[in-house]
Protein backbone atom coordinates (compact mmCIF):
# COMPACT_ATOMS: atom_id res chain seq x y z
CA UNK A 1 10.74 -4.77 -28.87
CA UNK A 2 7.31 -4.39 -27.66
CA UNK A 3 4.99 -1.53 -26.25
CA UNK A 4 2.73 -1.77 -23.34
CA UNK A 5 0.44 1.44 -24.11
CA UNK A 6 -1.69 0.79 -26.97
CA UNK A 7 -4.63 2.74 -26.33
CA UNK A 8 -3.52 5.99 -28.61
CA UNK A 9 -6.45 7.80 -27.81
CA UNK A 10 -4.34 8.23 -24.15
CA UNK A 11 -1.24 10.15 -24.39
CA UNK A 12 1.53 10.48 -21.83
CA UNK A 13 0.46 13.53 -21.86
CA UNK A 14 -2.81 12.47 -20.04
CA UNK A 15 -0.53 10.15 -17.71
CA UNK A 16 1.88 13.26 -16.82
CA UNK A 17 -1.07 15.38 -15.77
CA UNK A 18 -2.65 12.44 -13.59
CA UNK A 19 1.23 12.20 -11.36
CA UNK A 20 1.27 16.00 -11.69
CA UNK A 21 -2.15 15.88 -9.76
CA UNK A 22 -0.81 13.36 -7.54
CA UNK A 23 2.15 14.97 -6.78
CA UNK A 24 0.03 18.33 -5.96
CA UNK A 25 -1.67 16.20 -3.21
CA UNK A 26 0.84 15.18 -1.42
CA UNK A 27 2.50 18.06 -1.34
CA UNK A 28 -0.54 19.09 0.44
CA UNK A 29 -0.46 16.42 2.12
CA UNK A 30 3.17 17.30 3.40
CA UNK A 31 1.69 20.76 4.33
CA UNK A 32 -1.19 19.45 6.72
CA UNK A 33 1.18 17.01 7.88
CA UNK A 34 3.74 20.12 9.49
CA UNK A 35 0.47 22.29 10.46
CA UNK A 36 -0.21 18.64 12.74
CA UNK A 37 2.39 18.91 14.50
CA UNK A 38 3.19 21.86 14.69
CA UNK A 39 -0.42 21.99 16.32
CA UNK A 40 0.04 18.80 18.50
CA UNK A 41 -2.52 17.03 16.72
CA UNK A 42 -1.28 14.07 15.58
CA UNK A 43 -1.92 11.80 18.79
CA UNK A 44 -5.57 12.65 18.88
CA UNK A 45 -6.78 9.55 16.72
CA UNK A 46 -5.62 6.83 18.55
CA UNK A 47 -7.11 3.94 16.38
CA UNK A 48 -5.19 3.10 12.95
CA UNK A 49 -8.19 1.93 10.71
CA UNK A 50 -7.34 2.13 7.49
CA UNK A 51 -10.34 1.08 5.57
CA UNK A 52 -12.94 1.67 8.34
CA UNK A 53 -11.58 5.01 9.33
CA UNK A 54 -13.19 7.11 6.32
CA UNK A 55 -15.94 8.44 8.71
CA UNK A 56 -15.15 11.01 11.59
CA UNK A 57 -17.38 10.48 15.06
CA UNK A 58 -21.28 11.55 13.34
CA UNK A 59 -22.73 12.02 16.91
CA UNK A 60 -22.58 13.50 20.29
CA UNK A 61 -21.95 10.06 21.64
CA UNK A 62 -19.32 9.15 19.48
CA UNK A 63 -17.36 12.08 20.03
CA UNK A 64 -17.45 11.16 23.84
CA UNK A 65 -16.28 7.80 22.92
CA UNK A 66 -13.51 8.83 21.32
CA UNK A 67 -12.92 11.76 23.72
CA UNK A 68 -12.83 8.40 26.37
CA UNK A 69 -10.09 6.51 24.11
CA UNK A 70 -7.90 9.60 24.27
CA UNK A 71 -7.84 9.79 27.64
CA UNK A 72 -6.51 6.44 28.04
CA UNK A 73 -3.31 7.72 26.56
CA UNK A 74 -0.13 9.78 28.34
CA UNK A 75 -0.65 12.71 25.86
CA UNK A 76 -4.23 13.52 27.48
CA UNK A 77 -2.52 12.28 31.10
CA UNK A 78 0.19 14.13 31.35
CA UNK A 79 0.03 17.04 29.08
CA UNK A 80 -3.37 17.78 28.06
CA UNK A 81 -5.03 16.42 31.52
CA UNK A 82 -8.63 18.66 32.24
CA UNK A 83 -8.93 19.18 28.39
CA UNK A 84 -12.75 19.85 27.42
CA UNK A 85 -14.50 17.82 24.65
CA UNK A 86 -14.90 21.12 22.38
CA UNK A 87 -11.00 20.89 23.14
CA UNK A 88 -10.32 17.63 22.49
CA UNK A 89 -12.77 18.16 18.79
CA UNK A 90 -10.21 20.80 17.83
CA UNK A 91 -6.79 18.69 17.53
CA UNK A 92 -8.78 15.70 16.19
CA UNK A 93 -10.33 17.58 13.38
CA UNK A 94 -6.68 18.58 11.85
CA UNK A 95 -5.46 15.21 12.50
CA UNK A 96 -8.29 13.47 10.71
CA UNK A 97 -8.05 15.84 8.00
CA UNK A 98 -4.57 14.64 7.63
CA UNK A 99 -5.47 10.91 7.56
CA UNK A 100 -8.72 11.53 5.03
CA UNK A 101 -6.14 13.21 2.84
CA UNK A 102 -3.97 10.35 2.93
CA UNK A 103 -6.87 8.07 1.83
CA UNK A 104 -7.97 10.58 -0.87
CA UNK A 105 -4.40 9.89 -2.42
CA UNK A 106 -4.39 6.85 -2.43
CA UNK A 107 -7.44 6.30 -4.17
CA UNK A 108 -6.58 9.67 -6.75
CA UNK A 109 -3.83 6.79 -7.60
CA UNK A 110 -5.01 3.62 -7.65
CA UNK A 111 -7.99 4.36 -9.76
CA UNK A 112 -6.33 6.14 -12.85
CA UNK A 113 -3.97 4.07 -12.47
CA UNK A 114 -6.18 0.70 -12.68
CA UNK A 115 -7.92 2.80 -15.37
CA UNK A 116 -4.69 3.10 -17.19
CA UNK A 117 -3.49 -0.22 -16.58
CA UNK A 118 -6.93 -1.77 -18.06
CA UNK A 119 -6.64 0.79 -21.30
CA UNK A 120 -3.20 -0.58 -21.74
CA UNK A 121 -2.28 3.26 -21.90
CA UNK A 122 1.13 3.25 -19.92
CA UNK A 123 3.29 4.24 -21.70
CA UNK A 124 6.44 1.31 -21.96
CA UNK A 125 8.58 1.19 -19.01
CA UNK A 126 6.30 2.87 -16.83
CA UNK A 127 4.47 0.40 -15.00
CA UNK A 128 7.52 -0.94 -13.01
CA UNK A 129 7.90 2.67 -11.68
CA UNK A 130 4.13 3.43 -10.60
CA UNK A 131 3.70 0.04 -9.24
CA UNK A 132 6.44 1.49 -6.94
CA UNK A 133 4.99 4.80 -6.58
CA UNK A 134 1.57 2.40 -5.28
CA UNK A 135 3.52 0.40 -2.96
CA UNK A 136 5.48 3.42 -1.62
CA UNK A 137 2.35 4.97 -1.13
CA UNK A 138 1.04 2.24 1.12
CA UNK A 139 4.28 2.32 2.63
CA UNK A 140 4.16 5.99 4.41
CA UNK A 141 0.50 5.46 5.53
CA UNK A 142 1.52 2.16 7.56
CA UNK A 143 4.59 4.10 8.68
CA UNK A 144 2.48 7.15 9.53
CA UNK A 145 0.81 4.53 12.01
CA UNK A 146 4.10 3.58 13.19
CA UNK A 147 5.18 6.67 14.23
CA UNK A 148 2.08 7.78 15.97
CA UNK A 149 2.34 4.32 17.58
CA UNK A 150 5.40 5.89 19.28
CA UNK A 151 3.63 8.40 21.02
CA UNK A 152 1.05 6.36 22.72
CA UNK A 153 3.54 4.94 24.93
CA UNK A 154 5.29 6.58 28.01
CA UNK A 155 6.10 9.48 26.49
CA UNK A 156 3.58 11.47 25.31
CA UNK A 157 5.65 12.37 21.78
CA UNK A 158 6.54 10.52 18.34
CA UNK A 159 9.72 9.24 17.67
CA UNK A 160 11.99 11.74 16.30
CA UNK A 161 13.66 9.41 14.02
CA UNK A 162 9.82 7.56 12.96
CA UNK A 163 8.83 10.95 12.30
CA UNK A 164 11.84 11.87 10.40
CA UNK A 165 11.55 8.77 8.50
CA UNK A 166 7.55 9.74 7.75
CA UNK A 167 8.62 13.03 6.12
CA UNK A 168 11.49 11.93 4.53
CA UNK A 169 9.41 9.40 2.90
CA UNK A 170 7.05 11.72 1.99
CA UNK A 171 9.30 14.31 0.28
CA UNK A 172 10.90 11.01 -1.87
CA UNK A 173 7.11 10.27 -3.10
CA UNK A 174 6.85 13.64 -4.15
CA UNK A 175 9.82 13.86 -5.92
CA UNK A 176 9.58 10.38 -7.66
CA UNK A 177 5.65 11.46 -8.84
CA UNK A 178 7.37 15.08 -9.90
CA UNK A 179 9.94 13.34 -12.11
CA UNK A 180 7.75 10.68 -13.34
CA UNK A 181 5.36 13.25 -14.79
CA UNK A 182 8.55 15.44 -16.37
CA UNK A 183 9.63 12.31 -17.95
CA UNK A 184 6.14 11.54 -19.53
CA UNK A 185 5.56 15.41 -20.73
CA UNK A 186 8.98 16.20 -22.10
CA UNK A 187 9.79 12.33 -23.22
CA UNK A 188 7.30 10.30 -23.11
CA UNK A 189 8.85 7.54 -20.99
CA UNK A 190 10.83 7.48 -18.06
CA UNK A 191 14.19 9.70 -18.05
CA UNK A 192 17.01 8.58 -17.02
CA UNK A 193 18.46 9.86 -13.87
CA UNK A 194 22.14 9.63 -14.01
CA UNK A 195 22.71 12.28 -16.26
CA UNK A 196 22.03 15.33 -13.49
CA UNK A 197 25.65 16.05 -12.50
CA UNK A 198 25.83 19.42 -10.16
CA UNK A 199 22.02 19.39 -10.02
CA UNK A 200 21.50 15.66 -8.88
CA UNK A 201 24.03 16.66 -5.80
CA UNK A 202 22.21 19.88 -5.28
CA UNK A 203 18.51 17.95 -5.26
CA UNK A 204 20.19 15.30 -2.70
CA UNK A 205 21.48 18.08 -0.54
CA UNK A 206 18.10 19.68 -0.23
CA UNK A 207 16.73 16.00 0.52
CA UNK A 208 19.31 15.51 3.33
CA UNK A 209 18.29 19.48 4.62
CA UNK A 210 14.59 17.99 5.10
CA UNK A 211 15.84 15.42 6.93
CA UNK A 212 17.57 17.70 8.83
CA UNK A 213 14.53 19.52 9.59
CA UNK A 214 12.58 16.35 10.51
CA UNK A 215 15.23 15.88 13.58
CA UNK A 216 14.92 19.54 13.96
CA UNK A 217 10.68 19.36 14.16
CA UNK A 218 10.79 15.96 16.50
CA UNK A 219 13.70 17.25 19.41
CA UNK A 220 11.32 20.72 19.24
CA UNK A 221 14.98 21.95 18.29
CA UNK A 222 14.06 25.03 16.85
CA UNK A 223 12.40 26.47 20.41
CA UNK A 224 15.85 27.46 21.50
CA UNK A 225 18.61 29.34 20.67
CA UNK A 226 16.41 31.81 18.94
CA UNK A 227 19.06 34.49 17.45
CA UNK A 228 21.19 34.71 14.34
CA UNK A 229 23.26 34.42 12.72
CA UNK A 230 25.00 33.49 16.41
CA UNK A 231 23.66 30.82 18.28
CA UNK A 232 24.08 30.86 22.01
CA UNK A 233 26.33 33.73 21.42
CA UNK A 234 29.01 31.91 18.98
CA UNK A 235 28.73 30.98 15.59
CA UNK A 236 30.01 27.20 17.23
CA UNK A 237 28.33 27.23 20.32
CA UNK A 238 29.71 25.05 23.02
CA UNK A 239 28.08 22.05 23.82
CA UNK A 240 27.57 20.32 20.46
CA UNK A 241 29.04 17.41 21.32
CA UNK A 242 27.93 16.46 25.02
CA UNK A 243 26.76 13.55 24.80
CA UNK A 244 28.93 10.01 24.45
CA UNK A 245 29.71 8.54 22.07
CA UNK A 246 30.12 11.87 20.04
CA UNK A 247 28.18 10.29 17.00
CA UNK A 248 24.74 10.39 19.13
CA UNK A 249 24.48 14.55 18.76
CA UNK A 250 24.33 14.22 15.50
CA UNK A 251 20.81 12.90 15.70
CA UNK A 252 19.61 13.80 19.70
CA UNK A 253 21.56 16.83 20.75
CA UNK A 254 18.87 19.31 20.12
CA UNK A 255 21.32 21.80 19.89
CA UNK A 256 23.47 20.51 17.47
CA UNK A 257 20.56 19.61 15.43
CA UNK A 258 19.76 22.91 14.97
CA UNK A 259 23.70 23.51 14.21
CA UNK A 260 23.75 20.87 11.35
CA UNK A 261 20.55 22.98 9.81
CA UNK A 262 21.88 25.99 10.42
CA UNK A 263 24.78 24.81 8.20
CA UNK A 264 23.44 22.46 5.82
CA UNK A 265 20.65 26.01 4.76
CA UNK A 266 24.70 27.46 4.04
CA UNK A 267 25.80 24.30 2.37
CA UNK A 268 22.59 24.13 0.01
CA UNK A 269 22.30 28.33 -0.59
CA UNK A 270 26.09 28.09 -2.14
CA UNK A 271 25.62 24.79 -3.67
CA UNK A 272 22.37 26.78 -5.40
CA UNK A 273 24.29 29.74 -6.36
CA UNK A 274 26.96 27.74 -7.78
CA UNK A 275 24.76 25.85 -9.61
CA UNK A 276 22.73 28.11 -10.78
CA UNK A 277 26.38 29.29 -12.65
CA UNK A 278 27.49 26.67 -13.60
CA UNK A 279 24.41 25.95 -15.42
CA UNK A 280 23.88 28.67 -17.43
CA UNK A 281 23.01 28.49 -20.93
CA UNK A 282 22.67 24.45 -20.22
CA UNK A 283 19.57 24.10 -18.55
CA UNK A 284 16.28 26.38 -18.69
CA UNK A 285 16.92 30.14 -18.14
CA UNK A 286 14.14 30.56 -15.91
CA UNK A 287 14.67 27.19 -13.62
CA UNK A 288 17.85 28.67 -12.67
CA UNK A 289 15.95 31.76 -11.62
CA UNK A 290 13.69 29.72 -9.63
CA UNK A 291 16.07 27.98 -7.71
CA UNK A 292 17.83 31.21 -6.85
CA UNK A 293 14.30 32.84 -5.48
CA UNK A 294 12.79 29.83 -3.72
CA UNK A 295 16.25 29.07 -1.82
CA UNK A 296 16.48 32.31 -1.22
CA UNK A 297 13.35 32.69 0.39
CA UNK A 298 13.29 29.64 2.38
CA UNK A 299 16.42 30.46 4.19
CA UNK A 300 14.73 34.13 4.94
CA UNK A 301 11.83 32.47 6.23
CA UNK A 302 13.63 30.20 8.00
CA UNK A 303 15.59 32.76 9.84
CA UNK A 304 12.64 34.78 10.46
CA UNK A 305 10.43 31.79 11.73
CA UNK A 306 13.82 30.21 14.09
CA UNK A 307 13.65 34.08 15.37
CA UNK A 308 9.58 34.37 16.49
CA UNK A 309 10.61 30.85 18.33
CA UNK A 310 8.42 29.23 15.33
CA UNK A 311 5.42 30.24 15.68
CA UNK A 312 2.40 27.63 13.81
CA UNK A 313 1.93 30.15 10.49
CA UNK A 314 5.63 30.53 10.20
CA UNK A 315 6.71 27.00 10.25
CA UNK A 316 3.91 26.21 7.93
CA UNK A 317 5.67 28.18 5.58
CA UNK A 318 9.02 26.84 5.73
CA UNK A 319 7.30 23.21 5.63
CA UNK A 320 5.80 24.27 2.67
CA UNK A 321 8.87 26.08 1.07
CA UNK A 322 11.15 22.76 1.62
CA UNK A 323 8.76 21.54 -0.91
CA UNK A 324 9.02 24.22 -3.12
CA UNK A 325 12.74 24.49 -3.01
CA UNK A 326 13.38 20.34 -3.50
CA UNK A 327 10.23 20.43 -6.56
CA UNK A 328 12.58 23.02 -8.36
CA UNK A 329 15.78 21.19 -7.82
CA UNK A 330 14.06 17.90 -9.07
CA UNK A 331 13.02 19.98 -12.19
CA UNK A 332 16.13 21.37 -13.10
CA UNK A 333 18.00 18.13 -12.28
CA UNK A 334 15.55 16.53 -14.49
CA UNK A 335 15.75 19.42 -17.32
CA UNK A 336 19.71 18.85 -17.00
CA UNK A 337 19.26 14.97 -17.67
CA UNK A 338 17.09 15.21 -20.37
CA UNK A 339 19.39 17.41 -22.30
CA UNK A 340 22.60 15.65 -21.32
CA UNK A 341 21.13 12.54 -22.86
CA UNK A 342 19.86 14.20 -25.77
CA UNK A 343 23.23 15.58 -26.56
């Protein structure tokens, strides 16, 4: 049986810190990407150039340019009609932000890795896994374009199910780097997944939540029904299944949208309380602790931001405390793994 890292001088230690970095950035990355629409800035750039896009507009003239490209679209005719240039600079800046970031990654992968690769420092089993994390990578920023693409059409507004898809996507890249760097720290190689048990179910729980909040972010869902813990003055409001067939409210009833993620933050705050006990003395004392505080505090938040009619701070927040919540559930389904198969 053979090796593919020779170079010693590189540990997996090195490699773990390199996906931990990674990982970092997009979860960044996921940030931006819920302050851009929850700013309406994502239809601004109306161009998809991914290798000549590095540069924003450098001049008066290009600004107007692009200014002119906008207006070509329905967003600028039919919501944001009369908007001034100095307007117009303010949504493209976050957007562009967004997009650079995206590019940043990809290169703050590519290059270790190459450099890795080259060394012959990955460590065996490894490459099959971040050749995947690459092409994933590439993946989400032609699907970013994909879902903009939606909005450039009649309707001035993405795809709730592309943009769905693009955060969904994003949280599973996340996750992967996350556990890919655990493995390398704790193992040195890739751990096993299988071994997770209450925890696995837990972290897929959480991933179908985000999901849930994607459909909730692209219907605008969370801009009504603004009390709790009733919603139109029921705990099961009427109306959740209006339209036919019944399956369809499931993903464009707004209101039952919000329903499903109103219950599925119940589902996943008992699941995490009941693992958290079930756990004990079997997986890290203080992961369990963490799960318990960051699910805790992402359903307060969300209940406080669904109340203020999410307001652009607020639903930052809860953007950025879905990745919180699903990094510690990868953790401790990892930690669980790792000491199931070591028993």
């Amino acid at each position: 049986m053979t090796t593919e890292a020779t170079d010693t001088s590189i540990t997996p230690r090195a490699v773990a810190t390199w996906l931990f970095a990674v990982a970092a950035l997009v979860a960044l990355m996921i940030v931006i990407g819920g302050l851009t629409r929850l700013t309406e800035s994502g239809l601004s750039m109306v161009e998809w150039r991914p290798v000549t896009g590095w540069l924003p507009p450098l001049s008066e003239a290009a600004w107007v340019a692009e200014f002119e490209k906008y207006k070509q679209f329905p967003e600028y005719q039919k919501v944001n009609v009369g908007m001034t240039l100095d307007g117009f600079k303010g949504i493209f800046w976050l957007e562009y932000i967004h997009r650079l970031l995206g590019r940043i990654i990809g290169l703050a992968f590519a290059l270790p890795f190459l450099w890795f690769w080259i060394r012959r420092a990955i460590p065996a089993g490894m490459k099959r896994h971040l050749v995947a994390m690459f092409l994933l990578g590439g993946a989400q920023g032609a699907l970013g374009w994909f879902m903009v693409a939606s909005g450039l059409v009649d309707h001035p507004d993405v795809s709730h199910y592309r943009l769905t898809a693009h955060l969904g996507l994003a949280f599973f890249i996340f996750a992967y780097l996350l556990w890919g760097g655990l493995s390398l720290l704790r193992q040195g190689r890739m751990t096993d997944w299988s071994g997770g048990g209450i925890a696995a179910l837990l972290a897929v729980l959480v991933f179908v939540q985000i999901l849930s909040g994607g459909l909730v972010a692209g219907l605008n869902a969370g801009l009504a029904h603004n009390t709790w813990p009733l919603m139109d003055g029921a705990f099961i409001p009427k109306g959740l299944l209006i339209m036919q067939p019944a399956w369809l409210n499931i993903f464009e009833n707004a209101m039952t949208v919000q329903f499903q993620h109103r219950m599925g933050a119940y589902a996943v705050t008992i699941l995490a309380v009941v693992t958290a006990l079930r756990l004990k003395g079997q997986v890290a004392t203080g992961l369990r602790h963490a799960l318990l505080t960051v699910v805790g505090l992402q359903v307060l938040l969300g209940i406080v931001t669904l109340l203020h009619h999410v307001p652009i701070s607020l639903g930052t927040l809860h953007q950025a405390g879905a990745v919180a919540v699903l990094g510690v559930c990868v953790a401790l389904w990892h930690d669980r793994a790792l000491r199931k198969g070591a028993a």
